[in-house]
N, C-alpha and C. Protein backbone atom coordinates (compact mmCIF):
# COMPACT_ATOMS: atom_id res chain seq x y z
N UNK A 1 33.10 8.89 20.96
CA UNK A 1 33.35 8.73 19.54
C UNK A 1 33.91 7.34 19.22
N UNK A 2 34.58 6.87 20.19
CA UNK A 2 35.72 5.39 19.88
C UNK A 2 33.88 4.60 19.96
N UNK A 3 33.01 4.62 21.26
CA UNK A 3 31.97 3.57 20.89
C UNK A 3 31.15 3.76 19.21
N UNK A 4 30.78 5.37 19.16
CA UNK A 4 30.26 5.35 17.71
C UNK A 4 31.16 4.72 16.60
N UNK A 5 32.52 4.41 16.53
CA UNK A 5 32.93 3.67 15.56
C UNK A 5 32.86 2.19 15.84
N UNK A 6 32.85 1.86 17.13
CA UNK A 6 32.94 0.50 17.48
C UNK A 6 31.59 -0.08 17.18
N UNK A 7 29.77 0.66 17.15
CA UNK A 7 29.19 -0.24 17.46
C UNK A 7 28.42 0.38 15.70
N UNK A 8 28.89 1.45 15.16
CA UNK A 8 28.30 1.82 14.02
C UNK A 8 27.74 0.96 13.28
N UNK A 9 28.47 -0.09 12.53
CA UNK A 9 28.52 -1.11 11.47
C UNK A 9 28.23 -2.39 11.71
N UNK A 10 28.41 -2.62 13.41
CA UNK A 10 27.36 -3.90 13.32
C UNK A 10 25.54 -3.27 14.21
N UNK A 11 25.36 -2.36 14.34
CA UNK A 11 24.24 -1.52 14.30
C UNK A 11 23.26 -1.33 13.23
N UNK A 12 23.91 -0.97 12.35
CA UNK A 12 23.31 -0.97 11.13
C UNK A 12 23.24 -1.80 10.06
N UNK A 13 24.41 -3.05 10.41
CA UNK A 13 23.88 -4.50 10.23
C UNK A 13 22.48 -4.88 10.34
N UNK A 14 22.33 -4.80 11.63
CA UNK A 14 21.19 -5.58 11.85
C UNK A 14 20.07 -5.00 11.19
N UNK A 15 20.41 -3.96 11.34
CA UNK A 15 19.11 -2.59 11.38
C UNK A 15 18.84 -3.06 9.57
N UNK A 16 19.60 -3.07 8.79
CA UNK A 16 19.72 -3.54 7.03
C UNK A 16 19.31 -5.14 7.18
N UNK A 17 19.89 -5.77 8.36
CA UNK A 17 19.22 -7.30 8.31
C UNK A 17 17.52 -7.16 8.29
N UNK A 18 17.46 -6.47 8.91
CA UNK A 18 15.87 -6.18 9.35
C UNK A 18 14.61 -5.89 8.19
N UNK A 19 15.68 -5.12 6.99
CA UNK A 19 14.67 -4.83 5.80
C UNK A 19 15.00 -6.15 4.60
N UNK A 20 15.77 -7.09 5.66
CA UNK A 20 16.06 -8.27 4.16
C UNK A 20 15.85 -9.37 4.69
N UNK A 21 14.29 -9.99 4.26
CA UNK A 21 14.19 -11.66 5.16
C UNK A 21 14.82 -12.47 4.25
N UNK A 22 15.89 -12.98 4.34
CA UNK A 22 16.29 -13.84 3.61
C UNK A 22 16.92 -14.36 4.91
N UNK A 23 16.77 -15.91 4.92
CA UNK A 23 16.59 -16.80 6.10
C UNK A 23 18.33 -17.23 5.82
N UNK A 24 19.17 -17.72 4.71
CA UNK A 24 20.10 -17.70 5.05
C UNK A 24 21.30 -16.70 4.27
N UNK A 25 22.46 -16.99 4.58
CA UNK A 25 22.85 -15.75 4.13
C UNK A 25 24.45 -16.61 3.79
N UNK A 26 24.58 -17.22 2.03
CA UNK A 26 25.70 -17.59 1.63
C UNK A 26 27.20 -16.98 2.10
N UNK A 27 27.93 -17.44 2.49
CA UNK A 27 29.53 -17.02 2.60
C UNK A 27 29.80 -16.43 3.92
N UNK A 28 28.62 -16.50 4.74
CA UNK A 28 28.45 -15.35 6.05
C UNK A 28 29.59 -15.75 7.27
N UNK A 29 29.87 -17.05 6.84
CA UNK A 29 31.21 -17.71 7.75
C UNK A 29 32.64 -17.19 7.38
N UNK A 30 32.48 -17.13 5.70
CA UNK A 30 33.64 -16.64 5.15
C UNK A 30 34.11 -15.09 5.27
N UNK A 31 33.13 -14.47 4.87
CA UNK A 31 33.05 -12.81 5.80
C UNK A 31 33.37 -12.98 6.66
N UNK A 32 33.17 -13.20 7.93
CA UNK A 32 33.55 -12.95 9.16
C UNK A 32 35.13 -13.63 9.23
N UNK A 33 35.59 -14.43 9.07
CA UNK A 33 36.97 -15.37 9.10
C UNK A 33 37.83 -13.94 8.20
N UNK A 34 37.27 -13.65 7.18
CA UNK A 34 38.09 -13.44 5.87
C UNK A 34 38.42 -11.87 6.50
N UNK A 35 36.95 -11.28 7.50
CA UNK A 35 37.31 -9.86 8.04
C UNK A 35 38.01 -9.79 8.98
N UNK A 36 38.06 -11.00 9.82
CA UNK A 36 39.06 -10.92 11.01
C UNK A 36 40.31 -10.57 10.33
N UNK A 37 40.72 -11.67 9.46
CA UNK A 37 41.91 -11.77 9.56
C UNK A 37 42.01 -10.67 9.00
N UNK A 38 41.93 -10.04 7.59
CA UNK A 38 42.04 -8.47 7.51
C UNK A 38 42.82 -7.28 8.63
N UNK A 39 41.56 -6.99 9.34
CA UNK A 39 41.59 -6.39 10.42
C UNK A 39 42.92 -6.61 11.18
N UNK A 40 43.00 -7.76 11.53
CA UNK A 40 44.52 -8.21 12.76
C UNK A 40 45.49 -7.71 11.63
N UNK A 41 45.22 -7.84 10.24
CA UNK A 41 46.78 -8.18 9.09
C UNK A 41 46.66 -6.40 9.32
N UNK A 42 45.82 -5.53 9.24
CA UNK A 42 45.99 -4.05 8.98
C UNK A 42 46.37 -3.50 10.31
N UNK A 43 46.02 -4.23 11.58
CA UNK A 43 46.11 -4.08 12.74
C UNK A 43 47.43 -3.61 13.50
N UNK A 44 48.03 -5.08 12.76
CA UNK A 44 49.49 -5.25 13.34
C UNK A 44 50.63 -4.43 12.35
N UNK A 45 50.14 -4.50 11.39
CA UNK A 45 50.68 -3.83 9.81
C UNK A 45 50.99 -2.27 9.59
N UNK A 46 49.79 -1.83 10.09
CA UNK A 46 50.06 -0.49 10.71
C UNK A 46 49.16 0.05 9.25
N UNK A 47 49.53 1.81 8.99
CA UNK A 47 49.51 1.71 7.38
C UNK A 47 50.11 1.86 6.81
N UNK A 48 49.49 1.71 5.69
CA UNK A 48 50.36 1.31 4.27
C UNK A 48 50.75 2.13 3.50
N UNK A 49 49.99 4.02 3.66
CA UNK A 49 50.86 5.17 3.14
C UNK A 49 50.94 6.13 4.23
N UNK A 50 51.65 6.56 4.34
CA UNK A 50 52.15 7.72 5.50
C UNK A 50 51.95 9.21 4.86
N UNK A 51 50.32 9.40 5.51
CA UNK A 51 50.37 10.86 5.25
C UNK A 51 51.15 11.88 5.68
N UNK A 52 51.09 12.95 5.15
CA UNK A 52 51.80 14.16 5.25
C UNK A 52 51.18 15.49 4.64
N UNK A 53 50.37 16.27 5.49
CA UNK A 53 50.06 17.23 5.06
C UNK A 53 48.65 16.97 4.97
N UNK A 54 48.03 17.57 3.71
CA UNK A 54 46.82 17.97 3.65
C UNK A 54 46.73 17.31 1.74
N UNK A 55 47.58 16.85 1.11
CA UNK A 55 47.44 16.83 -0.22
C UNK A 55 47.71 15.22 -0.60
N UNK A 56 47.80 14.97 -1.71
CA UNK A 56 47.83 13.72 -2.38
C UNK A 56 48.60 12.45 -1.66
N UNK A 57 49.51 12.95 -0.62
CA UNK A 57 49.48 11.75 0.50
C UNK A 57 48.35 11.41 1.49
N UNK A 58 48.08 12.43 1.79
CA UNK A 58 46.83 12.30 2.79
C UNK A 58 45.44 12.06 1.91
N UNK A 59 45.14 11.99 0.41
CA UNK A 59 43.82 11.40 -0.17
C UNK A 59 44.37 9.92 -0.40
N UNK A 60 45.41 10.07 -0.78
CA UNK A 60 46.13 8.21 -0.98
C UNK A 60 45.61 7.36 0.45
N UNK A 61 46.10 8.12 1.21
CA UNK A 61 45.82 7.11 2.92
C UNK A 61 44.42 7.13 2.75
N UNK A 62 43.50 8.01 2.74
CA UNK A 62 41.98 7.86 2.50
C UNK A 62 41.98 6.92 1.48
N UNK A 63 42.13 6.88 0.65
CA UNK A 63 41.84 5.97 -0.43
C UNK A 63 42.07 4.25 0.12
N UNK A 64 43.23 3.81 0.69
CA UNK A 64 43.99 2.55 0.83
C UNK A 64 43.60 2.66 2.25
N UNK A 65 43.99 3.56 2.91
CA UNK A 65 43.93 2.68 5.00
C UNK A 65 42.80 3.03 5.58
N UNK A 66 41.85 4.33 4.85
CA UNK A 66 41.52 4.81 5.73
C UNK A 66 39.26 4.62 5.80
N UNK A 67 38.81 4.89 4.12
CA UNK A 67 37.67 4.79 3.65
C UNK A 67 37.21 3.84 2.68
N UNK A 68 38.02 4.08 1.33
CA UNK A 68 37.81 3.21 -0.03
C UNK A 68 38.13 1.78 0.19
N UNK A 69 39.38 1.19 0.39
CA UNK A 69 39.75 -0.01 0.60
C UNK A 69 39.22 -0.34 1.22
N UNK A 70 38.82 -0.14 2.67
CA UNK A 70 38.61 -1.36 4.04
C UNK A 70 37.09 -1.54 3.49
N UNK A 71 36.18 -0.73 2.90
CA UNK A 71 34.40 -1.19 2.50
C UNK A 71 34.70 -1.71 1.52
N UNK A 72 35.27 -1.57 0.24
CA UNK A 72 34.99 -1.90 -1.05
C UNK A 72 35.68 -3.45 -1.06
N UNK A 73 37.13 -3.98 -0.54
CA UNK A 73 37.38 -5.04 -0.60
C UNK A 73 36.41 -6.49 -0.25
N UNK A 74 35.54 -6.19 0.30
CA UNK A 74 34.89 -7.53 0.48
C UNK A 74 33.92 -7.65 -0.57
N UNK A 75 33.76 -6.53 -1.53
CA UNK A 75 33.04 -6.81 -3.14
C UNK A 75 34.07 -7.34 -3.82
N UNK A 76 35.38 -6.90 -4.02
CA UNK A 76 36.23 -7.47 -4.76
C UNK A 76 36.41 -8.97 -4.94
N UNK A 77 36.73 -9.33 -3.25
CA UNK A 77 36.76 -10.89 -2.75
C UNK A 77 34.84 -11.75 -3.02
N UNK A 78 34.31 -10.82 -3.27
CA UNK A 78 32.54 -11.46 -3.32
C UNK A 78 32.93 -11.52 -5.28
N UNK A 79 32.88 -10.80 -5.78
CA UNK A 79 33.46 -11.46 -7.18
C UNK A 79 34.19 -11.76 -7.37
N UNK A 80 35.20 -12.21 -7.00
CA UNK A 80 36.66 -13.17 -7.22
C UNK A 80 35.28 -15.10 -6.76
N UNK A 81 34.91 -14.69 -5.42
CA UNK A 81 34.22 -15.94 -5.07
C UNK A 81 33.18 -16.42 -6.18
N UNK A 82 32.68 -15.64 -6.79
CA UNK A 82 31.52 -15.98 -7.65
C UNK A 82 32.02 -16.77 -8.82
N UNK A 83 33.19 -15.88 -9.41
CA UNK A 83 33.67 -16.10 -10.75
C UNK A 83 34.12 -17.67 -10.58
N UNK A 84 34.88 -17.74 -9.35
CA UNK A 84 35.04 -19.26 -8.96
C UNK A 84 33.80 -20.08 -8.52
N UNK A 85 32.63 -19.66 -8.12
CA UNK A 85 31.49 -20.38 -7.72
C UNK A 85 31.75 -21.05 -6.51
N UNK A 86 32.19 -20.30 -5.46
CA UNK A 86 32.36 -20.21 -4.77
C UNK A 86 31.08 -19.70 -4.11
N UNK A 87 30.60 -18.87 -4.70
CA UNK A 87 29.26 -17.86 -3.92
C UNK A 87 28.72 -17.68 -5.43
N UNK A 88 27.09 -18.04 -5.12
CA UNK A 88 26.52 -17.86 -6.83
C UNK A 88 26.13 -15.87 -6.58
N UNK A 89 26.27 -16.07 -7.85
CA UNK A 89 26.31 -14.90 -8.34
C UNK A 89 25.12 -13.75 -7.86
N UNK A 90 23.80 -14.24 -7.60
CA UNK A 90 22.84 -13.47 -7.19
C UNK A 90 22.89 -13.29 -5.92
N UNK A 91 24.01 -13.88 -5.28
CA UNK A 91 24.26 -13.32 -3.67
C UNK A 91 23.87 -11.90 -2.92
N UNK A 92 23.61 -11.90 -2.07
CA UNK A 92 23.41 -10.40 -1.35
C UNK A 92 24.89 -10.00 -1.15
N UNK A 93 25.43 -9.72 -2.19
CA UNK A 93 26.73 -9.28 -1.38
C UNK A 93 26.85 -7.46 -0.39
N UNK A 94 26.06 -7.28 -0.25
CA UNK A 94 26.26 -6.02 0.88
C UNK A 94 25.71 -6.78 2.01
N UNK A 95 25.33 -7.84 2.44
CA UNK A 95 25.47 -8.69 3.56
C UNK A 95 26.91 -9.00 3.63
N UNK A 96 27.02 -9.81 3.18
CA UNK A 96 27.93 -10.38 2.99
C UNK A 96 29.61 -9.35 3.45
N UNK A 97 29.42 -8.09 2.44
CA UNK A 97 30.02 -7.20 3.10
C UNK A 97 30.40 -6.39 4.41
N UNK A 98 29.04 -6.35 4.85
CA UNK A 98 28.51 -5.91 6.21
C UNK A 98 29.36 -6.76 7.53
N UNK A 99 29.15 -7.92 6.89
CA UNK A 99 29.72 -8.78 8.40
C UNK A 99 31.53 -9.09 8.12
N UNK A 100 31.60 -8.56 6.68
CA UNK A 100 33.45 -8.57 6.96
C UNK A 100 33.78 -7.30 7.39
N UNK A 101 32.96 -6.35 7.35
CA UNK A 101 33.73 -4.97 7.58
C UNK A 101 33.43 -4.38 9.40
N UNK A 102 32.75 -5.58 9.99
CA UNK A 102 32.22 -5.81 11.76
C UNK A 102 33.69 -5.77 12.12
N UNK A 103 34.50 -6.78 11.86
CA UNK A 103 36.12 -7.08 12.90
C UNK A 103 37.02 -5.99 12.05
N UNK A 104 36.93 -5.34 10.88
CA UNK A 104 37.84 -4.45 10.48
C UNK A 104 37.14 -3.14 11.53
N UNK A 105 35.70 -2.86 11.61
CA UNK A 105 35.14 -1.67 12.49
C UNK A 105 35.65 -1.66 13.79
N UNK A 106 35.78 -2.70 14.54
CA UNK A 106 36.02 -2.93 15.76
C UNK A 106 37.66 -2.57 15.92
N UNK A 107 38.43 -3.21 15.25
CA UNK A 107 39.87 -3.14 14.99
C UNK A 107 40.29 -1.75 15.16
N UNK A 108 39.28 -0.81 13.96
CA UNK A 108 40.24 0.53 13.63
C UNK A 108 39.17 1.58 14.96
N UNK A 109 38.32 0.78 15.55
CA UNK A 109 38.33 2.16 16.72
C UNK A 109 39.10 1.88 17.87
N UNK A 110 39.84 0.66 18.23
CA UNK A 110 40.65 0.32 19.18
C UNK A 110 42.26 0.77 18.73
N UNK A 111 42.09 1.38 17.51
CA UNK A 111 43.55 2.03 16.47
C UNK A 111 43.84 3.11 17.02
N UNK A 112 42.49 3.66 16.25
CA UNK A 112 42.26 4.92 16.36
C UNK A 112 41.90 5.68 17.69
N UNK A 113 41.53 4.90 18.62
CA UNK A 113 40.86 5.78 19.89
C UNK A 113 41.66 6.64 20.30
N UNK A 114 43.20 6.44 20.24
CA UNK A 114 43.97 7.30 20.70
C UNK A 114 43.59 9.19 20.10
N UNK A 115 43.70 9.04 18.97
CA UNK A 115 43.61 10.47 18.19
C UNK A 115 42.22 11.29 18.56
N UNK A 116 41.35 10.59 18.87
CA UNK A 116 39.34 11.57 19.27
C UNK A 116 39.64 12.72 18.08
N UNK A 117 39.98 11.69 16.77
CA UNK A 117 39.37 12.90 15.95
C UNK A 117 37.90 12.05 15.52
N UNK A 118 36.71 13.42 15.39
CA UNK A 118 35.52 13.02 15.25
C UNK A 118 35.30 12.76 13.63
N UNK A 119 36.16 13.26 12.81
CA UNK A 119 36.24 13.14 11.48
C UNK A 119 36.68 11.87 10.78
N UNK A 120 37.69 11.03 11.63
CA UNK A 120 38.35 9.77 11.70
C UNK A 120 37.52 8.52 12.67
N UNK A 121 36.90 8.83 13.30
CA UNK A 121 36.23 8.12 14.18
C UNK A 121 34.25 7.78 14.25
N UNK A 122 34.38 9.06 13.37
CA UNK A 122 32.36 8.93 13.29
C UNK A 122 32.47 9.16 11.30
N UNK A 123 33.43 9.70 11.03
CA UNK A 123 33.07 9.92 9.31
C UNK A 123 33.28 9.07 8.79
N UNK A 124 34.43 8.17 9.12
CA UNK A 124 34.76 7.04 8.26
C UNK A 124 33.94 5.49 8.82
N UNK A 125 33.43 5.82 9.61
CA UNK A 125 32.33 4.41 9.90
C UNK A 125 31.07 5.12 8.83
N UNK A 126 30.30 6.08 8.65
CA UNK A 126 29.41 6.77 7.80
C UNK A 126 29.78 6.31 6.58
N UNK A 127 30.69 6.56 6.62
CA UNK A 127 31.37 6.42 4.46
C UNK A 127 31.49 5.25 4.56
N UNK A 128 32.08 4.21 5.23
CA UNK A 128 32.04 2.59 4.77
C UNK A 128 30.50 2.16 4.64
N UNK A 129 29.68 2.71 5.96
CA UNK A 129 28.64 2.28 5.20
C UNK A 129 28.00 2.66 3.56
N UNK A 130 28.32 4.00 3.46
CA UNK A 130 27.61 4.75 2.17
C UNK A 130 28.30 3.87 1.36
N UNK A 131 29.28 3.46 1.05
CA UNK A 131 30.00 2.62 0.03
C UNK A 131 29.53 1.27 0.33
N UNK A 132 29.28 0.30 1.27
CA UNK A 132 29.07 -0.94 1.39
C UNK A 132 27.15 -0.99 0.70
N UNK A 133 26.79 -0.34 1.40
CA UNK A 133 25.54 0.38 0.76
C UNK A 133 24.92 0.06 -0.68
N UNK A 134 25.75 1.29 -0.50
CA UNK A 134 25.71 1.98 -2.03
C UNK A 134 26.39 0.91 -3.06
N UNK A 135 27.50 0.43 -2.95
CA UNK A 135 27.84 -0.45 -3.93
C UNK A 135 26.89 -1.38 -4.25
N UNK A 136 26.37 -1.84 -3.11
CA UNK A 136 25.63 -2.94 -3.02
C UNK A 136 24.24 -2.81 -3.77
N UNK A 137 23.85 -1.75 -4.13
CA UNK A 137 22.51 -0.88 -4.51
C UNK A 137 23.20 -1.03 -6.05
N UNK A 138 24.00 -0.40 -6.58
CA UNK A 138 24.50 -1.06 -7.39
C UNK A 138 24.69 -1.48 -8.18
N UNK A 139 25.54 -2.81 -7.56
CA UNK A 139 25.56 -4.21 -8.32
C UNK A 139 24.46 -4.93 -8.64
N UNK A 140 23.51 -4.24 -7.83
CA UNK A 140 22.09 -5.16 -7.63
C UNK A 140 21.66 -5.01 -9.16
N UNK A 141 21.99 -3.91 -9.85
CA UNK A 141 21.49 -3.43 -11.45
C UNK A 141 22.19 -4.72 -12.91
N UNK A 142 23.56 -4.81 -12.38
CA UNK A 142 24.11 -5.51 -13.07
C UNK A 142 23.79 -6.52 -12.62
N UNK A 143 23.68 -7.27 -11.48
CA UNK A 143 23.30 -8.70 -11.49
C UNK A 143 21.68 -9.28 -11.43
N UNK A 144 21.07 -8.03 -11.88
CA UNK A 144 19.48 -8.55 -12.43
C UNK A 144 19.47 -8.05 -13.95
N UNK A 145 20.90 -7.91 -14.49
CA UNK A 145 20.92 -7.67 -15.84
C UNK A 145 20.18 -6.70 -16.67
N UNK A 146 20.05 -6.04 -16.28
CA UNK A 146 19.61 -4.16 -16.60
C UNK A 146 20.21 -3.90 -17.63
N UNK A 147 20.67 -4.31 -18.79
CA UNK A 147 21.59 -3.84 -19.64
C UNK A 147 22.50 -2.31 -19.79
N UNK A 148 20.85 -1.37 -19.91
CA UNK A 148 20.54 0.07 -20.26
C UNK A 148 20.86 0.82 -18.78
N UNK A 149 21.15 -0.19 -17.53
CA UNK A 149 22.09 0.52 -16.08
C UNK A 149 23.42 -0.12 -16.21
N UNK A 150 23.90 -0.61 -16.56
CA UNK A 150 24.95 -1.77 -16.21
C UNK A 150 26.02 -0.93 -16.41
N UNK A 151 26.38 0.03 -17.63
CA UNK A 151 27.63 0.57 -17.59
C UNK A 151 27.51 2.29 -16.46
N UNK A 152 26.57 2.89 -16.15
CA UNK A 152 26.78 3.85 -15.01
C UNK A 152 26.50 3.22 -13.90
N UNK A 153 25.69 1.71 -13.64
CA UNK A 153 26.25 1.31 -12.52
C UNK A 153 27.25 0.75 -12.15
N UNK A 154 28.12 0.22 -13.09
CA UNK A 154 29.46 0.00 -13.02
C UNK A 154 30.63 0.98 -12.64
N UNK A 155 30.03 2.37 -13.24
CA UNK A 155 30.58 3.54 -13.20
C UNK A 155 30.63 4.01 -11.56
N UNK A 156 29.39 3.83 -11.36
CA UNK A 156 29.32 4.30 -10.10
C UNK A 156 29.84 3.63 -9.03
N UNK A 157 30.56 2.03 -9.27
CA UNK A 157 31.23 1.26 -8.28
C UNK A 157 32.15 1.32 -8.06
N UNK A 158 32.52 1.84 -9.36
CA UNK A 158 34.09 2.52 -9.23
C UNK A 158 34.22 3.71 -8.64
N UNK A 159 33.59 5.12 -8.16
CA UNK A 159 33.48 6.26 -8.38
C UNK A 159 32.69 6.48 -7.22
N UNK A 160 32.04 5.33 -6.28
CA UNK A 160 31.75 5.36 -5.13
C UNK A 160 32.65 5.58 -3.97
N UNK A 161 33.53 4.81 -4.16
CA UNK A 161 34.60 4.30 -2.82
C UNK A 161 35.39 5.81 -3.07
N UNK A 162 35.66 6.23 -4.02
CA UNK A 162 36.69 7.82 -4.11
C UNK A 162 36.17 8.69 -4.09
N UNK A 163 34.82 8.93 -4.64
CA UNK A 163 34.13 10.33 -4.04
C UNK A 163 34.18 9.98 -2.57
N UNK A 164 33.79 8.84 -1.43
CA UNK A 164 33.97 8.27 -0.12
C UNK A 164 35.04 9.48 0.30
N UNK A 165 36.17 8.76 -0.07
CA UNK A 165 38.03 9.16 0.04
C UNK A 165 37.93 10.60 0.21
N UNK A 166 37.35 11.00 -0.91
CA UNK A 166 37.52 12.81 -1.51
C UNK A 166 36.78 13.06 -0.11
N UNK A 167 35.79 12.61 0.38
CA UNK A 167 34.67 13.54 1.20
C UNK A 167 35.55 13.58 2.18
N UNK A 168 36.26 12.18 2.64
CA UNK A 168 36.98 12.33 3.84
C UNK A 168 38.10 12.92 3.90
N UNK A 169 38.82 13.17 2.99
CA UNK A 169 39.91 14.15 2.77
C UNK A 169 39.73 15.55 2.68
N UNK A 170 38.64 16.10 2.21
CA UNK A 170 38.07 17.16 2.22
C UNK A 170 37.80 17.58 3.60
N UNK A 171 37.03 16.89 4.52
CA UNK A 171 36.67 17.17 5.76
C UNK A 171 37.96 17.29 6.41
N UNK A 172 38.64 16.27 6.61
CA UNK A 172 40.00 16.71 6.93
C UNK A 172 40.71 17.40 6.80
N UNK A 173 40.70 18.26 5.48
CA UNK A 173 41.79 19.60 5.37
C UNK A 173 41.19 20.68 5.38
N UNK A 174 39.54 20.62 5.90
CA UNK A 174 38.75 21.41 6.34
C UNK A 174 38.41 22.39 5.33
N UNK A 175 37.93 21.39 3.85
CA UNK A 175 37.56 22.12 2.77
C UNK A 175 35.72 21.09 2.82
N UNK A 176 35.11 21.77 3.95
CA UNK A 176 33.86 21.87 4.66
C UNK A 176 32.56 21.90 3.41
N UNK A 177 33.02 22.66 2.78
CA UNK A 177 31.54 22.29 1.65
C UNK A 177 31.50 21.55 0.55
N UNK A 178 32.88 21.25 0.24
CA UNK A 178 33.40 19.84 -1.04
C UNK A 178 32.93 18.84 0.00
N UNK A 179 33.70 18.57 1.29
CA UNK A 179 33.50 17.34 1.75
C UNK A 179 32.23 17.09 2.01
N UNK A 180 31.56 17.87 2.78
CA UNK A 180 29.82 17.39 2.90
C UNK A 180 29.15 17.50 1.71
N UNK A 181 29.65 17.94 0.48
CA UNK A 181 28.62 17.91 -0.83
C UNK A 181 28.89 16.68 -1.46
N UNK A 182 29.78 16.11 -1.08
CA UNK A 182 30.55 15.01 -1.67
C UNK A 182 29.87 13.91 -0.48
N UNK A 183 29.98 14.29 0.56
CA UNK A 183 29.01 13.10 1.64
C UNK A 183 27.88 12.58 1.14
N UNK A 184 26.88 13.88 1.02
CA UNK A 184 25.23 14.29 0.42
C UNK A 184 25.14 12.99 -0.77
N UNK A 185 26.21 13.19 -1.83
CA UNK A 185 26.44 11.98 -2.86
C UNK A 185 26.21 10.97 -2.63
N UNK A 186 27.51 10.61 -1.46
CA UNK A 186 27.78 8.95 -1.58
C UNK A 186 26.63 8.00 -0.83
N UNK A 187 25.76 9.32 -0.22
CA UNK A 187 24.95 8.58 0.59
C UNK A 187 23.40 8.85 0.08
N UNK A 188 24.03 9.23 -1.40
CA UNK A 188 22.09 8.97 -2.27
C UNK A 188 22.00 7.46 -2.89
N UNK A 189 22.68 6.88 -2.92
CA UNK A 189 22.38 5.20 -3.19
C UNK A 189 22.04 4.81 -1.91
N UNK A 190 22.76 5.24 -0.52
CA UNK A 190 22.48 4.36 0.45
C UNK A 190 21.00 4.68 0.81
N UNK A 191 20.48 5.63 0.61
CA UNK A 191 19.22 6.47 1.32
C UNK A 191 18.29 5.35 -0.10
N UNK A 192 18.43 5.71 -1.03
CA UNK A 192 17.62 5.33 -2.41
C UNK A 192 17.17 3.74 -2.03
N UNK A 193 18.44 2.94 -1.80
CA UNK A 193 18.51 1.39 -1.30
C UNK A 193 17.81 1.29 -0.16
N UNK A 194 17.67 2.20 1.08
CA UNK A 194 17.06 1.58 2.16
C UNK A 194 15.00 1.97 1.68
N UNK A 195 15.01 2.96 0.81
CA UNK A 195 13.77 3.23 0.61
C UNK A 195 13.17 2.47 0.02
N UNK A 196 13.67 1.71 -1.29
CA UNK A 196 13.58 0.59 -2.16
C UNK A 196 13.01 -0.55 -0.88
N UNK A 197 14.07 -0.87 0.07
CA UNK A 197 13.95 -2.14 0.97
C UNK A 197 12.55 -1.86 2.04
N UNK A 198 12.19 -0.43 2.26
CA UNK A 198 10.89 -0.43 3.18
C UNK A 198 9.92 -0.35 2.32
N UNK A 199 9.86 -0.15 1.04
CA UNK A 199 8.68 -0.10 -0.09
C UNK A 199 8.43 -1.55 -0.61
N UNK A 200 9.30 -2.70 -0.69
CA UNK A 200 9.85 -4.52 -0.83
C UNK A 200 8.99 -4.62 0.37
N UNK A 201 9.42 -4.40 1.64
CA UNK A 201 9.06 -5.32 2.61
C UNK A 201 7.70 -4.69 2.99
N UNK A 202 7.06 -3.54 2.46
CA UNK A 202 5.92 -3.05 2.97
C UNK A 202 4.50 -3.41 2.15
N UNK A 203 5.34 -4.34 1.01
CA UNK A 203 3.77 -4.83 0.13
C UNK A 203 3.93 -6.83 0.45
């Protein structure tokens, strides 16, 4: 289980590099620098809410240490970069994402290996992708200016990373058919996006 979290996310890197020829790939230095350091800062840091139990401490830690935060922050930092022009705006940012969330993946199964929970160790590499994904599927609406998508895909960027949280908190307090109905969700943008990318690269 510690290798399925370790090699998950740069696995399916490539495997997502594979349906996107785009020869270079803006900020891809800054991802990686910007995920290390992350990773070592959450590493050494420990976390940042101390669950307890099965209830609103333990969806908080999902939310901040555990699912929502560690995928969704490198969109945050990909529009903070844009707004500064830093990174133009039509960027691939779920690349971009992909290779900051490699040294945070690596980090939290050398954390986590101790615990061999399979729920902490294979679910939450699944859900960062469905959210890195899926966000990325997206934004793609708002930044080809869709007007008539722009506010439920906005909706849904928000509402991605915490249904994520919910699924994994659910699985964890072993409320088994919220959490996998809530999985089934987060991972219909990611499924929708990779179908989109073999139907692109197949004409």
């Amino acid at each position: 289980m510690m290798l399925f979290c370790f090699l998950w996310v740069p696995l399916f890197y490539l495997f997502w590099r594979s349906l996107n020829d785009e020869s270079a790939l803006e900020g891809g230095t800054w991802a990686l620098l910007l995920g290390t350091i992350a990773a070592l800062f959450r590493y050494f840091l420990g976390s940042f809410v101390n669950p307890e139990g099965f209830g609103l401490s333990r969806w908080t830690s999902a939310c901040i240490d555990v699912v929502a935060l560690p995928a969704a922050l490198p969109y945050v930092v990909c529009v903070i970069f844009a707004l500064f022009r830093l990174l133009p705006f039509q960027s691939n940012f779920t690349n971009y994402a992909f290779l900051w969330l490699i040294p945070v993946a690596v980090a939290r199964s050398l954390g986590w290996s101790s615990q061999n929970n399979p729920i902490l160790l294979m679910g939450a590499p699944v859900l960062w992708t469905a959210i890195v994904v899926g966000m990325g599927f997206l934004i793609r609406f708002v930044q080809n200016g869709w007007g008539w998508m722009m506010i439920p895909s906005i909706l849904g960027v928000i509402a991605l990373p915490l249904a994520a949280a919910t699924s994994y908190w659910a699985l964890f307090a072993q409320h088994t058919i919220l959490g996998m109905g809530l999985l089934v969700v987060c991972l219909v943008p990611m499924v929708l996006s990779i179908v989109f990318a073999f139907m692109e690269k197949g004409h």
